[in-house]
N, C-alpha and C. Protein backbone atom coordinates (compact mmCIF):
# COMPACT_ATOMS: atom_id res chain seq x y z
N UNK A 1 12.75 3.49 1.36
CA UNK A 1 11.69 2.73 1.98
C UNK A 1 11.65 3.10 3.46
N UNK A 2 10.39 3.18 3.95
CA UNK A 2 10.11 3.61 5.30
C UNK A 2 10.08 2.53 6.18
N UNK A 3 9.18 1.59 5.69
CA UNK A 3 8.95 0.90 6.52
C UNK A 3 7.65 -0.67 5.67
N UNK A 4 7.72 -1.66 6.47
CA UNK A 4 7.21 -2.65 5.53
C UNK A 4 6.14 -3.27 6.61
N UNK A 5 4.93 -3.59 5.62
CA UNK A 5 3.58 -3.99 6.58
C UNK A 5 3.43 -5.14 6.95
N UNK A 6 4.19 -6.27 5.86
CA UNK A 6 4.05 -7.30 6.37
C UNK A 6 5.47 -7.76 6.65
N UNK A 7 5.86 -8.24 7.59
CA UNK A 7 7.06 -9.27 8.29
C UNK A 7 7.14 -10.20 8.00
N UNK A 8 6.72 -11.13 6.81
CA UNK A 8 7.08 -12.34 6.82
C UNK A 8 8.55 -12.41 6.28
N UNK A 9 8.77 -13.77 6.41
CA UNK A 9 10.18 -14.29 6.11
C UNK A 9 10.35 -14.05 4.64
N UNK A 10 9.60 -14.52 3.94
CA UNK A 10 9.68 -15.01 2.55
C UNK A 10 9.94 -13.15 1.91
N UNK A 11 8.90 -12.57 2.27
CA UNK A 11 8.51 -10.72 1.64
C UNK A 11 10.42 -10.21 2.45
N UNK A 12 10.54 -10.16 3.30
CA UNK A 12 12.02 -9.79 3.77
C UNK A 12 13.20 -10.40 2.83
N UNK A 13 12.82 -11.86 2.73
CA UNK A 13 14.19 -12.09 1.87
C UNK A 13 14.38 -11.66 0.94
N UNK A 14 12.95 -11.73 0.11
CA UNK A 14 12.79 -10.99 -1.45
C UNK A 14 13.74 -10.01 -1.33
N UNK A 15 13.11 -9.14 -0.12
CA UNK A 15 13.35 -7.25 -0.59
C UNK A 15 14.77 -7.28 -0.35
N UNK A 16 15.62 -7.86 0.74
CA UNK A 16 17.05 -8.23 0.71
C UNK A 16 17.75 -8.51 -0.46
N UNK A 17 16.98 -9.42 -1.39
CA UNK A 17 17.61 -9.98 -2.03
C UNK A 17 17.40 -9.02 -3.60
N UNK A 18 16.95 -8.05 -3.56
CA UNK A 18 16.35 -7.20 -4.03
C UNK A 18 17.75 -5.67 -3.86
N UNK A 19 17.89 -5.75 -2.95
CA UNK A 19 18.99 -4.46 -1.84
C UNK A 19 17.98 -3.74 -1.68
N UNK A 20 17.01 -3.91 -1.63
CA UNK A 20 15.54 -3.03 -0.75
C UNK A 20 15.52 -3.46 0.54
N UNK A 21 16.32 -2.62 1.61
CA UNK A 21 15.95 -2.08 2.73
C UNK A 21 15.43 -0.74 3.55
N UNK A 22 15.47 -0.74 4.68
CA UNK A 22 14.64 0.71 5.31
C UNK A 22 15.55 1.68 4.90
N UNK A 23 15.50 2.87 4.70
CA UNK A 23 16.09 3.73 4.43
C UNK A 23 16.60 3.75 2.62
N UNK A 24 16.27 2.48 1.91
CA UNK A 24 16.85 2.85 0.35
C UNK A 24 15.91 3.73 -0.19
N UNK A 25 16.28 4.65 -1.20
CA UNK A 25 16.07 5.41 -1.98
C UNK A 25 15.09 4.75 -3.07
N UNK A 26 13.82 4.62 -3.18
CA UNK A 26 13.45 4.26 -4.56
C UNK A 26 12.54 4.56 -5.12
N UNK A 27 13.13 5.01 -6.60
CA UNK A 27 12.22 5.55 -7.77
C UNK A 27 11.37 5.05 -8.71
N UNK A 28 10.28 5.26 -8.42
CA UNK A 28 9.24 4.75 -9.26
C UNK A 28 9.20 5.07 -10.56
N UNK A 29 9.33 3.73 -11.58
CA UNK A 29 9.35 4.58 -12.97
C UNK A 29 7.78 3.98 -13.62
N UNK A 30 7.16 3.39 -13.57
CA UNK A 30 6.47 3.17 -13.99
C UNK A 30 5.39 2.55 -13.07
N UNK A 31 4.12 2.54 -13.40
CA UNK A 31 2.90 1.49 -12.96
C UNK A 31 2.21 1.06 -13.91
N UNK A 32 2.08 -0.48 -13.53
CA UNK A 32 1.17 -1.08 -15.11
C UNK A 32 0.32 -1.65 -14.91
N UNK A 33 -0.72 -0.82 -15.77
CA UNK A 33 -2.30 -0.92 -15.13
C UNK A 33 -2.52 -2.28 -14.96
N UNK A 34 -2.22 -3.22 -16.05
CA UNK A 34 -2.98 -4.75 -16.64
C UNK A 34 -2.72 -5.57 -15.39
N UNK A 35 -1.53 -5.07 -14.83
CA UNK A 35 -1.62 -6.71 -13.47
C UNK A 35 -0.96 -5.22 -11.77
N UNK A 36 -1.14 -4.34 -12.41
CA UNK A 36 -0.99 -3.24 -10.81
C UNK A 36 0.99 -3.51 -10.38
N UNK A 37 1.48 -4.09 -11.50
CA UNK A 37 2.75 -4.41 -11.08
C UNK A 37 3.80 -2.60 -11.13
N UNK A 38 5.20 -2.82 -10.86
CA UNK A 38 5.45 -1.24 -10.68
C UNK A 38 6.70 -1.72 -10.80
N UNK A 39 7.60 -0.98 -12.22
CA UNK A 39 9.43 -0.70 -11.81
C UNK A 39 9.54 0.35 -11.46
N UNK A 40 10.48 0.03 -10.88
CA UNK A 40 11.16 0.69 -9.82
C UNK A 40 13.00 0.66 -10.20
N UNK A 41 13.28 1.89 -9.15
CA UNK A 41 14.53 1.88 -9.71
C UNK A 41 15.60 2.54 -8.27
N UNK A 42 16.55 1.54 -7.81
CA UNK A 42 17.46 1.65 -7.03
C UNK A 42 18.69 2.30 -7.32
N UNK A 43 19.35 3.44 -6.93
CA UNK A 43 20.31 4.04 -7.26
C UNK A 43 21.65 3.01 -7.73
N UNK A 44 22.50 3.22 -8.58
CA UNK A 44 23.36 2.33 -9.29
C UNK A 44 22.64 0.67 -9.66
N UNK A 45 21.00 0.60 -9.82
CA UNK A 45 20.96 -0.54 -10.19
C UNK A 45 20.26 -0.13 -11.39
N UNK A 46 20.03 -1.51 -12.29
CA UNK A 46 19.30 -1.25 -13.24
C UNK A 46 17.59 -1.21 -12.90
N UNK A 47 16.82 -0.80 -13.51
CA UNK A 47 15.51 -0.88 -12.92
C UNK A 47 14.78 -2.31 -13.19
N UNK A 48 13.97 -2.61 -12.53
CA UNK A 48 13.39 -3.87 -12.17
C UNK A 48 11.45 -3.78 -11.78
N UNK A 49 11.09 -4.98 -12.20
CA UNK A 49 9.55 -5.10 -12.08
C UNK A 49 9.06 -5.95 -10.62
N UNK A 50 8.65 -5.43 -9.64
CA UNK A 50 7.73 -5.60 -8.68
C UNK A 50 6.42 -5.48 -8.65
N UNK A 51 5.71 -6.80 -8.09
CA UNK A 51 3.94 -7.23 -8.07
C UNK A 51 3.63 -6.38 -7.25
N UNK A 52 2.72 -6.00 -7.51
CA UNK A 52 1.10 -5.62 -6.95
C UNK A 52 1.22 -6.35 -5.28
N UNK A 53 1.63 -7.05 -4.91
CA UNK A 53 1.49 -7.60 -3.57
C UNK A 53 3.05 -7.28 -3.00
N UNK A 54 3.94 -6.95 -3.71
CA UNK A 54 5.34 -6.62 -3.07
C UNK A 54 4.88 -5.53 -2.60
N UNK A 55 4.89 -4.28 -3.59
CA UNK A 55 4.95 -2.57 -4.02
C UNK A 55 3.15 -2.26 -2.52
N UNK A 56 2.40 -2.92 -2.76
CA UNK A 56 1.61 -2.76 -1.47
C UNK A 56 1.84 -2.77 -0.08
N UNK A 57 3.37 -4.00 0.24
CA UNK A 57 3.48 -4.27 1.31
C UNK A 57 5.00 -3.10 1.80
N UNK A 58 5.25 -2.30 0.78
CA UNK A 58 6.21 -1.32 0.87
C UNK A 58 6.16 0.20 1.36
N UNK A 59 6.43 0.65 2.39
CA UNK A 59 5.99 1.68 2.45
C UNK A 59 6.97 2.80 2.44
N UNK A 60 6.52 3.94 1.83
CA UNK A 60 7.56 4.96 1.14
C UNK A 60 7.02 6.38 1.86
N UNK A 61 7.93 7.32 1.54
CA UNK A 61 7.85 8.42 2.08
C UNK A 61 8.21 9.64 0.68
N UNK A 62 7.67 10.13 0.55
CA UNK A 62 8.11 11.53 -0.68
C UNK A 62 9.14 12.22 -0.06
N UNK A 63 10.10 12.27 -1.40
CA UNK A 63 11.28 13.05 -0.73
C UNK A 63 10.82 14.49 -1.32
């Protein structure tokens, strides 16, 4: 992750609570059309489902 658009409290704790910070590594495994939601996948974690309003406010860089 590069960098995040919105600053609120609540979107920070998530991604903390998540181990999504600046600099993590993360792989997109899927996008699902019906609600725009997206797993994703953190090195040694299992993969996990993020909304359409998280995965927007995330910003990534191509390795």
């Amino acid at each position: 992750m590069a960098a995040v658009n919105d600053q609120s409290t609540a979107l920070l704790e998530f991604l903390n609570a998540k181990g999504i910070k600046l600099g993590t590594q993360i792989e997109v495994i899927e996008r699902y059309e019906f609600d725009n939601s997206v797993e994703i996948k953190i090195k040694n974690q299992p993969a996990f489902t993020i909304s359409e309003q998280v995965s927007k406010n995330i910003l990534v860089r191509p390795l």
